[in-house]
Protein backbone atom coordinates (compact mmCIF):
# COMPACT_ATOMS: atom_id res chain seq x y z
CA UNK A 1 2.06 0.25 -7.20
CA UNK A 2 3.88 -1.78 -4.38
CA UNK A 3 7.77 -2.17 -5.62
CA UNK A 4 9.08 -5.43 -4.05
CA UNK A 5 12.66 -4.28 -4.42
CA UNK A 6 12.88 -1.61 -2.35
CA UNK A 7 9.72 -2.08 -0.33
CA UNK A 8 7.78 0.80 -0.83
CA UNK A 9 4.10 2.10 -2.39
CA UNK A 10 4.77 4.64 -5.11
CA UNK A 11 1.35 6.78 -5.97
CA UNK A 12 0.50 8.32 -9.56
CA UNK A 13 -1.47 10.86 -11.06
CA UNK A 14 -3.24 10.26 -14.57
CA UNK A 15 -3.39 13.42 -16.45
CA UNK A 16 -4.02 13.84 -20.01
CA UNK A 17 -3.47 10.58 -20.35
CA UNK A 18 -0.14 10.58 -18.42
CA UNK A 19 1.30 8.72 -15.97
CA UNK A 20 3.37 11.10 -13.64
CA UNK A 21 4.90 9.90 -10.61
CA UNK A 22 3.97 11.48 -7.20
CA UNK A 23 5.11 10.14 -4.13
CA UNK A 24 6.90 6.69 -2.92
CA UNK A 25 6.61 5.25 0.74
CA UNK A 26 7.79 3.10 2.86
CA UNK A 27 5.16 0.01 2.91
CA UNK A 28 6.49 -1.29 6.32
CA UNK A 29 7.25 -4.58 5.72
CA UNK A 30 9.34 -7.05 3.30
CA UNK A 31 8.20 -7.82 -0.51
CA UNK A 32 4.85 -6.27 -0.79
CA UNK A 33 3.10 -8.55 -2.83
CA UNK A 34 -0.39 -7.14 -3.00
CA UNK A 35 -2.03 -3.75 -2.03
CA UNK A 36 -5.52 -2.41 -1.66
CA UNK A 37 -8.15 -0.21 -0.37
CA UNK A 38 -10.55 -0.72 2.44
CA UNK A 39 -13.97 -0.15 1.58
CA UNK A 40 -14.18 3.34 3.04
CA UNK A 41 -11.12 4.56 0.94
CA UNK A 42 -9.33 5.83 4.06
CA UNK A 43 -6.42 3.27 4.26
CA UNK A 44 -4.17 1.35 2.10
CA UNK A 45 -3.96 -2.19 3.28
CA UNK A 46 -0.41 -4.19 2.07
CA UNK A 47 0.58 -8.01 2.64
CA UNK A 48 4.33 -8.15 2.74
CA UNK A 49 5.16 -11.50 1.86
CA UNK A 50 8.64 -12.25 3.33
CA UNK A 51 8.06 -10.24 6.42
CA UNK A 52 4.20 -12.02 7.37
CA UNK A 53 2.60 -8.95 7.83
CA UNK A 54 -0.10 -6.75 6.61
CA UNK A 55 0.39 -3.00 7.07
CA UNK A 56 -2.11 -0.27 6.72
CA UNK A 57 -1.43 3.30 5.62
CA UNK A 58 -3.56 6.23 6.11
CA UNK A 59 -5.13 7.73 2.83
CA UNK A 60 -6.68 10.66 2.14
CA UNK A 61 -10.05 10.18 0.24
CA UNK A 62 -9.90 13.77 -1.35
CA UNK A 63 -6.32 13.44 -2.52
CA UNK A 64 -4.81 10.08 -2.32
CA UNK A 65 -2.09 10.85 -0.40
CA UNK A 66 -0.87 8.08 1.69
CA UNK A 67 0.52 9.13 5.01
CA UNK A 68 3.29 7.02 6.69
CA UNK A 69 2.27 2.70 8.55
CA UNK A 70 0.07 3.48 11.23
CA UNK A 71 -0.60 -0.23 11.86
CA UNK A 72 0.65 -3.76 10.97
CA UNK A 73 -0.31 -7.30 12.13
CA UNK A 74 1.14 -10.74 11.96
CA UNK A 75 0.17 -12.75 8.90
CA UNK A 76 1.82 -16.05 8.10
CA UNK A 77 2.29 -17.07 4.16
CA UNK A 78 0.17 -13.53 3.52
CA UNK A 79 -0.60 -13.04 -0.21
CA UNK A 80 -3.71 -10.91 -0.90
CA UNK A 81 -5.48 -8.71 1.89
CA UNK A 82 -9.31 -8.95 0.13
CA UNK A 83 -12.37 -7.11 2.13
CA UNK A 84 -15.82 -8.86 2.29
């Protein structure tokens, strides 16, 4: 879930049908406004709307667990980040 306020990806776990929070990281840029996975599952790609960029965090396809930006670009007026 990307939380605009305070700029940051916060993961989950579903178990028994509840929601249980388990991490929340920096997303590297201003007002996330949409997140999502590459194709591979390996990195979470964000689009920070204020800021312009897109920033990509390393995930681990066994666990989920995002590890800290490793990357951003430039991006004017970025919404959406969408993979072919």
């Amino acid at each position: 879930i990307s939380n605009r306020g305070d700029n940051s990806i916060a993961t989950y776990t579903i178990e028994n049908q509840t929601l249980t929070l388990r991490n929340t990281i920096p997303c590297g840029g201003d007002w996330p406004r949409h997140a999502t996975l590459d194709p591979a599952g390996t990195h979470l790609y964000v689009s920070n709307q204020n800021s312009g960029t897109i920033t990509w965090l390393p995930r681990d396809p066994a666990t989920g667990e995002l590890s800290k930006v490793a990357g951003h670009t430039k991006a004017t007026a970025v919404a959406m980040v969408l993979f072919p």
